[in-house]
Protein backbone atom coordinates (compact mmCIF):
# COMPACT_ATOMS: atom_id res chain seq x y z
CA UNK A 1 -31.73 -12.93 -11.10
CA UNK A 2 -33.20 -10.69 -8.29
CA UNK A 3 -30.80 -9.94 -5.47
CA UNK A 4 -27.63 -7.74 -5.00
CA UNK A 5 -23.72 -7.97 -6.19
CA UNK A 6 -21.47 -6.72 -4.70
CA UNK A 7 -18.38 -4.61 -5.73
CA UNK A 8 -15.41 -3.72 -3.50
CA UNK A 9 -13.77 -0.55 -4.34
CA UNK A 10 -9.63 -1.47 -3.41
CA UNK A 11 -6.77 0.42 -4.93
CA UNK A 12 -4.19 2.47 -4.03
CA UNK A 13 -4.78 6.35 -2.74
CA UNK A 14 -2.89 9.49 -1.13
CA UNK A 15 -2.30 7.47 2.60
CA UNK A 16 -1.88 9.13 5.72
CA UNK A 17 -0.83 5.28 6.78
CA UNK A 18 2.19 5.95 6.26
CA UNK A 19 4.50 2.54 7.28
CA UNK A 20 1.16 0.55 7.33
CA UNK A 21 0.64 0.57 4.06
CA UNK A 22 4.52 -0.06 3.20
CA UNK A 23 3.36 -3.21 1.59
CA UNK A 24 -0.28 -3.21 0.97
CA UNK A 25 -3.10 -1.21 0.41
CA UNK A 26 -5.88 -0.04 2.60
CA UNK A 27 -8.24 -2.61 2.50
CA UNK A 28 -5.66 -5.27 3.96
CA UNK A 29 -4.09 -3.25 6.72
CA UNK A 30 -4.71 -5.45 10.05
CA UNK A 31 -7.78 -4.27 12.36
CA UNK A 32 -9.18 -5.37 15.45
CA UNK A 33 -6.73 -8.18 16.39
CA UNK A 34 -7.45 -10.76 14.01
CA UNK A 35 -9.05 -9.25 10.94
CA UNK A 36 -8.29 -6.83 7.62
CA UNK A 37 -10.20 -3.92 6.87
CA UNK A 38 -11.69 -5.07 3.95
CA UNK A 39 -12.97 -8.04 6.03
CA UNK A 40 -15.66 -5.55 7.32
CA UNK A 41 -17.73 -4.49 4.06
CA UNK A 42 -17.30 -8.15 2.77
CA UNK A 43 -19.38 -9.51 5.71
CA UNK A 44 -22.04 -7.28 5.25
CA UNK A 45 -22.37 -8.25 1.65
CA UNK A 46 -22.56 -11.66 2.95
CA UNK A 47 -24.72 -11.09 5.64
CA UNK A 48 -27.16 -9.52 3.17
CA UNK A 49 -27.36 -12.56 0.78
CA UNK A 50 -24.49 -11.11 -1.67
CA UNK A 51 -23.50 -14.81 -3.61
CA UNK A 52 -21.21 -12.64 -5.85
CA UNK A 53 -18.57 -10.02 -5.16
CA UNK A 54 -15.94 -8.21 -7.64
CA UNK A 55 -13.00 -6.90 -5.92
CA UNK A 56 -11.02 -4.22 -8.02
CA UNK A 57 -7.56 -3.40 -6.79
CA UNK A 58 -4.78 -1.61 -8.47
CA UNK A 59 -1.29 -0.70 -6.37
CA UNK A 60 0.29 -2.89 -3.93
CA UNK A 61 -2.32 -5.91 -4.29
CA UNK A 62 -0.66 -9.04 -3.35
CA UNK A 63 -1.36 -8.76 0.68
CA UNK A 64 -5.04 -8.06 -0.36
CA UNK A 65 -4.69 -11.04 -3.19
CA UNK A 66 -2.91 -13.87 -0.11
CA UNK A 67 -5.67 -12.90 2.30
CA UNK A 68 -8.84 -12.97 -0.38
CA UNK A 69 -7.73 -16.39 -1.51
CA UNK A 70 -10.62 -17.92 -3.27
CA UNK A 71 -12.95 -16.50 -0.90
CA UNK A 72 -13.68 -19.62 0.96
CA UNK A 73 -13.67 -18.04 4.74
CA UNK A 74 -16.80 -15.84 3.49
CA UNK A 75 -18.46 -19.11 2.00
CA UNK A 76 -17.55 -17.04 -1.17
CA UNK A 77 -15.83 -20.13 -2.90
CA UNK A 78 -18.40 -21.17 -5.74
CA UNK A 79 -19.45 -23.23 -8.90
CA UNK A 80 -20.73 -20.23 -10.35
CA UNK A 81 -20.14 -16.74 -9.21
CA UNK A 82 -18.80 -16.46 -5.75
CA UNK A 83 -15.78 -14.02 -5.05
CA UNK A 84 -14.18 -12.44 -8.25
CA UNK A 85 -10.46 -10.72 -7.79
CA UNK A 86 -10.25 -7.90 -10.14
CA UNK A 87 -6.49 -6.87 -10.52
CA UNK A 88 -6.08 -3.84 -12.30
CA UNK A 89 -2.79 -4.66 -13.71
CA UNK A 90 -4.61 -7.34 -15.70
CA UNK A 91 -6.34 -4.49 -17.76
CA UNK A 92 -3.55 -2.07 -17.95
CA UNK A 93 -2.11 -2.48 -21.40
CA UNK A 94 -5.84 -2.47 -22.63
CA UNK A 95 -6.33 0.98 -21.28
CA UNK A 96 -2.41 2.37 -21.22
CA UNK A 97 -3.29 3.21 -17.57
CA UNK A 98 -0.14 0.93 -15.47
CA UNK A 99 -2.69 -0.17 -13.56
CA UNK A 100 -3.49 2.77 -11.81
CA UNK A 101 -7.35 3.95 -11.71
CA UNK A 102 -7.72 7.69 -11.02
CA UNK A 103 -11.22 6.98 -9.87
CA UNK A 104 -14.32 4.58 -9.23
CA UNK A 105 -15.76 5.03 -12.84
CA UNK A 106 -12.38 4.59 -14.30
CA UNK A 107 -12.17 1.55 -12.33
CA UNK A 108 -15.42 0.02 -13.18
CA UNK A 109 -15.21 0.90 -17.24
CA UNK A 110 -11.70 -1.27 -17.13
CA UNK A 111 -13.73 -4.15 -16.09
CA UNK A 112 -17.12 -3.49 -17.87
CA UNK A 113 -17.00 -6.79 -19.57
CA UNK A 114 -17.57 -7.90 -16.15
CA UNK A 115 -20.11 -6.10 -15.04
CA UNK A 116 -22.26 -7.14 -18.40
CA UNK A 117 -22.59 -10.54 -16.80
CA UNK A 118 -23.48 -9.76 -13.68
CA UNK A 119 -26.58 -11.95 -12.29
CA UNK A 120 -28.27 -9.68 -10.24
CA UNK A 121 -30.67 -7.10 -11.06
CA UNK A 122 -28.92 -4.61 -8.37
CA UNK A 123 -25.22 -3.53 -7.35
CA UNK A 124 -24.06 -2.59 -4.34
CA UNK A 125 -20.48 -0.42 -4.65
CA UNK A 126 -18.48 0.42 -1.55
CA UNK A 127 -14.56 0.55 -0.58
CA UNK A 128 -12.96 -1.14 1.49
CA UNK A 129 -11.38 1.04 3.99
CA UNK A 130 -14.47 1.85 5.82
CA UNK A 131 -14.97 0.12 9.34
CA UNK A 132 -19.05 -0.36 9.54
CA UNK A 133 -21.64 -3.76 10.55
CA UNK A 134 -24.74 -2.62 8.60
CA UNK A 135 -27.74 -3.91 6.94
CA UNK A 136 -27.49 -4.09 3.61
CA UNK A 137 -30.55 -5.90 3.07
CA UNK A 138 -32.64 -2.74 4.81
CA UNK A 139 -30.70 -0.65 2.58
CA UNK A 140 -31.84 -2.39 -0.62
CA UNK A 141 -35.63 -2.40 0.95
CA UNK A 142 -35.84 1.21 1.13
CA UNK A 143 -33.82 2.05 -2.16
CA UNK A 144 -36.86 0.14 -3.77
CA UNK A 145 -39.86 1.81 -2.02
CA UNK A 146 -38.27 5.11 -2.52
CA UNK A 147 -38.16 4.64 -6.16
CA UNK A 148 -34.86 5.82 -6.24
CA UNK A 149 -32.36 5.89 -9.02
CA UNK A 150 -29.45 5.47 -6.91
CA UNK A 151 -29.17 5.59 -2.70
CA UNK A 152 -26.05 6.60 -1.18
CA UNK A 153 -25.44 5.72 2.50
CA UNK A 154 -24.36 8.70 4.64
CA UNK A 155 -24.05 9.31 8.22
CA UNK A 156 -24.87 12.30 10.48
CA UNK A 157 -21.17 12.00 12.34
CA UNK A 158 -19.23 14.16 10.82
CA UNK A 159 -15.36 13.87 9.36
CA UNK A 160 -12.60 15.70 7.97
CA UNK A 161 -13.68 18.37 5.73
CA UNK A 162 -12.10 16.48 2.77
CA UNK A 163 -15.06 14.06 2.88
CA UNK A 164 -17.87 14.09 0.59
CA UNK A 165 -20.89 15.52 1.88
CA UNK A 166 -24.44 15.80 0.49
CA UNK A 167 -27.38 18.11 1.37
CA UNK A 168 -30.83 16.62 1.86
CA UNK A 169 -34.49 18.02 0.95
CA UNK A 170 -37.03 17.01 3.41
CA UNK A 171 -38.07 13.78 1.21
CA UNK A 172 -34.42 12.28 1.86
CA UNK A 173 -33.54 13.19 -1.72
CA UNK A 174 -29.93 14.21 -2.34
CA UNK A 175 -29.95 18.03 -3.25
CA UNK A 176 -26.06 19.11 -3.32
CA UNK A 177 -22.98 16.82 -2.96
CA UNK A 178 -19.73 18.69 -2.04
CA UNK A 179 -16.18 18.31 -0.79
CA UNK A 180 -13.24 20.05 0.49
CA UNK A 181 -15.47 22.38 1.96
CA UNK A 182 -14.37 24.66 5.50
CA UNK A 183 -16.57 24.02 7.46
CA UNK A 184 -18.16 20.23 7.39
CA UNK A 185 -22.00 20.37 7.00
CA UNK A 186 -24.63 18.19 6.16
CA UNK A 187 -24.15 14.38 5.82
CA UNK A 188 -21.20 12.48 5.55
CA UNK A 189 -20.86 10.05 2.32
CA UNK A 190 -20.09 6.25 3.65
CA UNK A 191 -19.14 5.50 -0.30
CA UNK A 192 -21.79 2.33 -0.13
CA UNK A 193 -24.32 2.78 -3.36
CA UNK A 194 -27.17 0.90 -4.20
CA UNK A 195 -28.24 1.27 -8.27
CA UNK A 196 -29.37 -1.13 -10.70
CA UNK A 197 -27.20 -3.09 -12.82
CA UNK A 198 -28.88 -1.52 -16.00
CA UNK A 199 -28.27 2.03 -14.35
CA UNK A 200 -24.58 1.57 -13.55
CA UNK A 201 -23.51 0.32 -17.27
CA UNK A 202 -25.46 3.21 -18.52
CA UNK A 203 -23.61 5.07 -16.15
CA UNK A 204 -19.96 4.32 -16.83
CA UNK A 205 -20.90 4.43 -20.67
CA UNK A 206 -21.69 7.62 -20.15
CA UNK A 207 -18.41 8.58 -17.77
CA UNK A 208 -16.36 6.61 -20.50
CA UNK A 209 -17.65 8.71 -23.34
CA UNK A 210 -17.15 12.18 -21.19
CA UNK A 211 -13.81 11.43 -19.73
CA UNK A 212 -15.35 11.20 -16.42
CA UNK A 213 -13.52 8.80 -13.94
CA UNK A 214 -15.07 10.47 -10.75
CA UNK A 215 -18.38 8.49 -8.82
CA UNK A 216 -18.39 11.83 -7.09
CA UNK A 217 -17.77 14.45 -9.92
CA UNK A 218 -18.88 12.47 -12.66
CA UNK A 219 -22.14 11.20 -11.40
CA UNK A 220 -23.08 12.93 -7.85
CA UNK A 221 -22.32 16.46 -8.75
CA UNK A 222 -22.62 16.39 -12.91
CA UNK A 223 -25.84 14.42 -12.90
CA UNK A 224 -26.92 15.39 -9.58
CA UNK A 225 -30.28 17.09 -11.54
CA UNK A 226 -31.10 14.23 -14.07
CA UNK A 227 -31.08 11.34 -11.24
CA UNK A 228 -33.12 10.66 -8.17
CA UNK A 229 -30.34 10.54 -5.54
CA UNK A 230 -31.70 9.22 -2.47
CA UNK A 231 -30.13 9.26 1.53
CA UNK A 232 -29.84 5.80 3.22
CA UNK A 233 -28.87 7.48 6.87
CA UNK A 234 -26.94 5.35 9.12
CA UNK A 235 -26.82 5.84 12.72
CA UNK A 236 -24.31 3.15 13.88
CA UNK A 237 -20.73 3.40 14.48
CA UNK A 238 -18.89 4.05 10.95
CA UNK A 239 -14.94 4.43 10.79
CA UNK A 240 -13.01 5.64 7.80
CA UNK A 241 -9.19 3.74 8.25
CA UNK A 242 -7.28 6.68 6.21
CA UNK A 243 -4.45 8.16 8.70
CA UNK A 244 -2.50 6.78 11.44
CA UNK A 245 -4.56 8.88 14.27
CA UNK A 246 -7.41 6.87 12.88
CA UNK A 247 -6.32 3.72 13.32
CA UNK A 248 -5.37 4.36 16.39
CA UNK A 249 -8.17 5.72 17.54
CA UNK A 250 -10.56 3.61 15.86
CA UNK A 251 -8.64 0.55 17.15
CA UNK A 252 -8.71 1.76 20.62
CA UNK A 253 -12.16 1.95 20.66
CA UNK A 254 -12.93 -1.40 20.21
CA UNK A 255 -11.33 -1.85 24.12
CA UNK A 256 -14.95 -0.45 24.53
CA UNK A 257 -17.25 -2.81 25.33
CA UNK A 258 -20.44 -0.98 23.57
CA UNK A 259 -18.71 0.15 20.36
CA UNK A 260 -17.37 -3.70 20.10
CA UNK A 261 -20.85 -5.18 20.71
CA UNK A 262 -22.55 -3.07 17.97
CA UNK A 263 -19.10 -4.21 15.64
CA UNK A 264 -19.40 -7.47 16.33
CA UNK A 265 -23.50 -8.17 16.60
CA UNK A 266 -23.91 -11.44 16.55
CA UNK A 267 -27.15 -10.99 14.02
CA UNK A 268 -24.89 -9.60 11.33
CA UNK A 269 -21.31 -11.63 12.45
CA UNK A 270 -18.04 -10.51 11.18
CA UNK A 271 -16.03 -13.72 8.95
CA UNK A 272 -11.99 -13.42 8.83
CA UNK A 273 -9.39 -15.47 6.99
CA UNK A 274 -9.50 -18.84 8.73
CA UNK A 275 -6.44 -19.27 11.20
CA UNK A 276 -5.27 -23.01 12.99
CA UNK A 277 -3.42 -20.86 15.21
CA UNK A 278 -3.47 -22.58 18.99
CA UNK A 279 -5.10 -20.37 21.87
CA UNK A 280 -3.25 -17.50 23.50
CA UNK A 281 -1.45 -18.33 26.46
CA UNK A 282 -1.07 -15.97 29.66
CA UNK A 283 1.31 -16.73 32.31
CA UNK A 284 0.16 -17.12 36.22
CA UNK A 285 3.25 -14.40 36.58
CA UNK A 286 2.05 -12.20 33.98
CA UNK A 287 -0.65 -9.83 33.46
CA UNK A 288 -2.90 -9.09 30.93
CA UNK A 289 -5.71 -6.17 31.63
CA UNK A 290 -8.52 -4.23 28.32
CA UNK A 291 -6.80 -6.17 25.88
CA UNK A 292 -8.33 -7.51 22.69
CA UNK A 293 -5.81 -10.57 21.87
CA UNK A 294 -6.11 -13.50 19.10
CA UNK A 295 -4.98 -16.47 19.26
CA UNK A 296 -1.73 -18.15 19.58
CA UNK A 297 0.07 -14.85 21.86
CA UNK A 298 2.15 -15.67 24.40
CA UNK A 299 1.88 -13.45 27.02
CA UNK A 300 4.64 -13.47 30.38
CA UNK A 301 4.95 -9.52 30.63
CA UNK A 302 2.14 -7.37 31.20
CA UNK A 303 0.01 -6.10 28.80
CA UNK A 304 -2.92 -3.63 29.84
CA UNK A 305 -5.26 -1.29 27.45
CA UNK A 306 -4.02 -2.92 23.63
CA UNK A 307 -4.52 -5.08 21.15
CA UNK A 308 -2.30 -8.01 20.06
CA UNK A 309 -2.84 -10.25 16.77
CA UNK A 310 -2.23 -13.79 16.50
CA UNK A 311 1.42 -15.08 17.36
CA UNK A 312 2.57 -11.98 19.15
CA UNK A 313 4.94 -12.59 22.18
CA UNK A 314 5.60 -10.60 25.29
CA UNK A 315 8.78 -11.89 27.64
CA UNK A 316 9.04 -11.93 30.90
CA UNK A 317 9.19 -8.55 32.55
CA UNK A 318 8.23 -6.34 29.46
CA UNK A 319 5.77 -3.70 29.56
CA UNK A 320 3.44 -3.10 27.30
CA UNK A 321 0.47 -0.35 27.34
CA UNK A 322 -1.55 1.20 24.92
CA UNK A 323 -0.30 -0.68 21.80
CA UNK A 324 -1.30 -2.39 18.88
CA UNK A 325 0.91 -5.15 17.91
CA UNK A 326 0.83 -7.03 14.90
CA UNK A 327 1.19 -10.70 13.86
CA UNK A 328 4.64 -11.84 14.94
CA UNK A 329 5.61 -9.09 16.87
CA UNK A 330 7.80 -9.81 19.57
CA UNK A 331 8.40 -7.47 23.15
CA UNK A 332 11.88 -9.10 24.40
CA UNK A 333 12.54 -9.12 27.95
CA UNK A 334 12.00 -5.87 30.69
CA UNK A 335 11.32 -3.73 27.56
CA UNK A 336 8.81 -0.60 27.80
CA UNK A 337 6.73 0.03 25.31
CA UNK A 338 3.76 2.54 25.28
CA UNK A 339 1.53 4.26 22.49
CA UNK A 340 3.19 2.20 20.02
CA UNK A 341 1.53 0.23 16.70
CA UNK A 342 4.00 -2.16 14.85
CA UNK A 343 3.55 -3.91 11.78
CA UNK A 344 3.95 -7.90 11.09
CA UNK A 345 7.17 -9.29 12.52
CA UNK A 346 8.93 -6.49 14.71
CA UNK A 347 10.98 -7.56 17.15
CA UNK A 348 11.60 -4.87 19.99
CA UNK A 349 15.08 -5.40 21.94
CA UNK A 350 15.61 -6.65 25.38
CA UNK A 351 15.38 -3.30 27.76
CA UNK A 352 14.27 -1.02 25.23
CA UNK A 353 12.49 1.69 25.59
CA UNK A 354 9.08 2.75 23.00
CA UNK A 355 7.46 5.95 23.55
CA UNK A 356 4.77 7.49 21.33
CA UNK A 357 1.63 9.11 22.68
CA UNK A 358 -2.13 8.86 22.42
CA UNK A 359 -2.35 11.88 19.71
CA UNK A 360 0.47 10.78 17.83
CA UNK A 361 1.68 6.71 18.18
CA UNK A 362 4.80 5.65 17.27
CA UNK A 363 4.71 3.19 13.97
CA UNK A 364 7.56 0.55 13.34
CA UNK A 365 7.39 -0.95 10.05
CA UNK A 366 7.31 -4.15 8.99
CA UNK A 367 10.07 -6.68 9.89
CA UNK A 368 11.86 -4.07 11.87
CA UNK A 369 14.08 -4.51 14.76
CA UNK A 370 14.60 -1.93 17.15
């Protein structure tokens, strides 16, 4: 069957999310008011005609496992195929691992009975934790007329130096892949692959048999010279959602109306869990000025420069500015709160004061009361 399937990449790793990932991991921390990050890379698999997804998560799964559900709000709930949940607790006595994965090719030989009957005659792999709208189905074009072996997407921008980077010849072939290097050079690695289904079982044989359980190490850099790695080089916005500072940032952002337009392009749209949530309500003595909000808020303080996810309440002469406030969240009367991100179901007193700052927010976990 010609097409693509997809596999999401979603365990646990080193966080710099600190409280936000408390209770879940990565791919299901809350982004952009009414969506998880995971929601992202799962709409462009959709968007690109991708009728089957695998999603393998190890670590704190259940958020990730509630919001997935059988896959129906990404018309992923099917006969045959659809949306697959991979738990990696479900192969851990198999492989005496816990559940734990200590990379992508670990990860995908756990589940290699899987991947044997997959459809397609292509696989796309990519985490979760990557903020991006792109065409998948452009990637796929050019991985075939370039004869390639395997395409990695990668991006000009660059990151942190702990990001994978790859050198290019002047074909677009992949030369040199590196990491942890001084001084970032080159071109960023988005961790979205395009390979045959043929290629990757041949592929995680081979990892299996060499103790391999690196993408990176195991394939990139150790087989760098056998395979024809090509560059798929994306222009568009691209966000990695790995410390706090970047979600902040990141999140912020969006109160741009450019950087949301090119998010949210109505050519390639961006599907959420389905909510029955009533619409936000603003009060004619109340103020509410830049803010991405979802439904059902309630909004009689001000509110100016954040974003607020469904169900989150502001009383009557609270201030709030600059802040991302998750579902349930709740700014009691005349309090002040600036720079600050909370997780589901804070409640912040009456008259209390929040300060954080744009280079380094404040973060209340979940269910907290202060």
């Amino acid at each position: 069957m010609k097409g693509m399937h997809g596999i999401i990449f979603s365990y646990e790793k080193p966080t710099g999310l600190r409280e936000l990932t408390d209770h879940r991991v990565h791919g299901s921390v809350p982004f952009a008011g009414d969506y998880r990050v995971v929601d992202f890379m799962l709409s462009n698999m959709v968007n690109a005609g991708v009728t089957d997804v695998g999603v393998i998560m190890h670590g704190k799964c259940q958020s990730m496992l509630d919001h997935l559900g059988t896959g129906k709000s990404w018309d992923l709930s099917r006969k045959n195929g659809g949306l697959t949940l991979l738990p990696a607790f479900a192969y851990a006595e198999r492989r005496q691992s816990a559940g734990q994965f200590r990379g992508k090719m670990e990860a995908l030989g756990c589940v290699k009975e899987y991947l044997e009957h997959i459809r397609q005659d292509h696989v796309v792999l990519a985490d979760s934790d990557i903020v991006i709208n792109i065409p998948l189905q452009d990637v796929l074009r050019d991985h075939l007329a370039s004869g390639a072996d395997l395409t990695a997407v990668c991006t000009a921008q660059l990151g942190d130096s702990a990001d994978t980077y790859f050198k290019l010849d002047e074909t677009g072939r992949i030369v040199d892949t590196v990491r942890d290097i001084h001084t970032p050079e080159g071109y960023r690695c988005l961790n979205i692959f395009i390979l045959t289904k043929e290629l990757l079982l041949r592929l995680v044989e081979d990892c299996m048999a060499h103790n391999q359980y690196s993408l990176r190490g195991g394939v990139l850099q150790r087989l760098g010279d056998q395979l024809h790695i090509h560059a798929w080089i994306w222009n568009g916005y691209a966000a990695r959602i790995d410390t706090i500072q970047a979600y902040y940032e990141r999140s912020m952002e969006l109160l741009n109306p450019e950087i949301r337009g090119e998010l949210f392009c109505p050519e390639r749209p961006i599907f959420g869990k389905e909510n029955d949530a009533p619409s936000s309500y603003v009060d004619p003595s109340g103020e509410c000025v830049n803010t991405l909000m979802a439904d059902g808020c309630d909004i009689q303080g001000a509110v100016k420069n954040s974003i607020l996810f469904r169900g989150v309440q502001v009383e009557p002469g609270a201030s709030v500015e600059g802040c991302i406030l998750c579902k349930g969240t709740v700014v009691k009367k005349n309090a002040i709160v600036r720079n600050v991100i909370t997780d589901k179901y804070v409640t912040i007193r009456e008259n209390g004061t929040l300060m954080g700052h744009e280079t380094y927010p404040l973060v209340i976990a979940r269910g907290a009361e202060v």
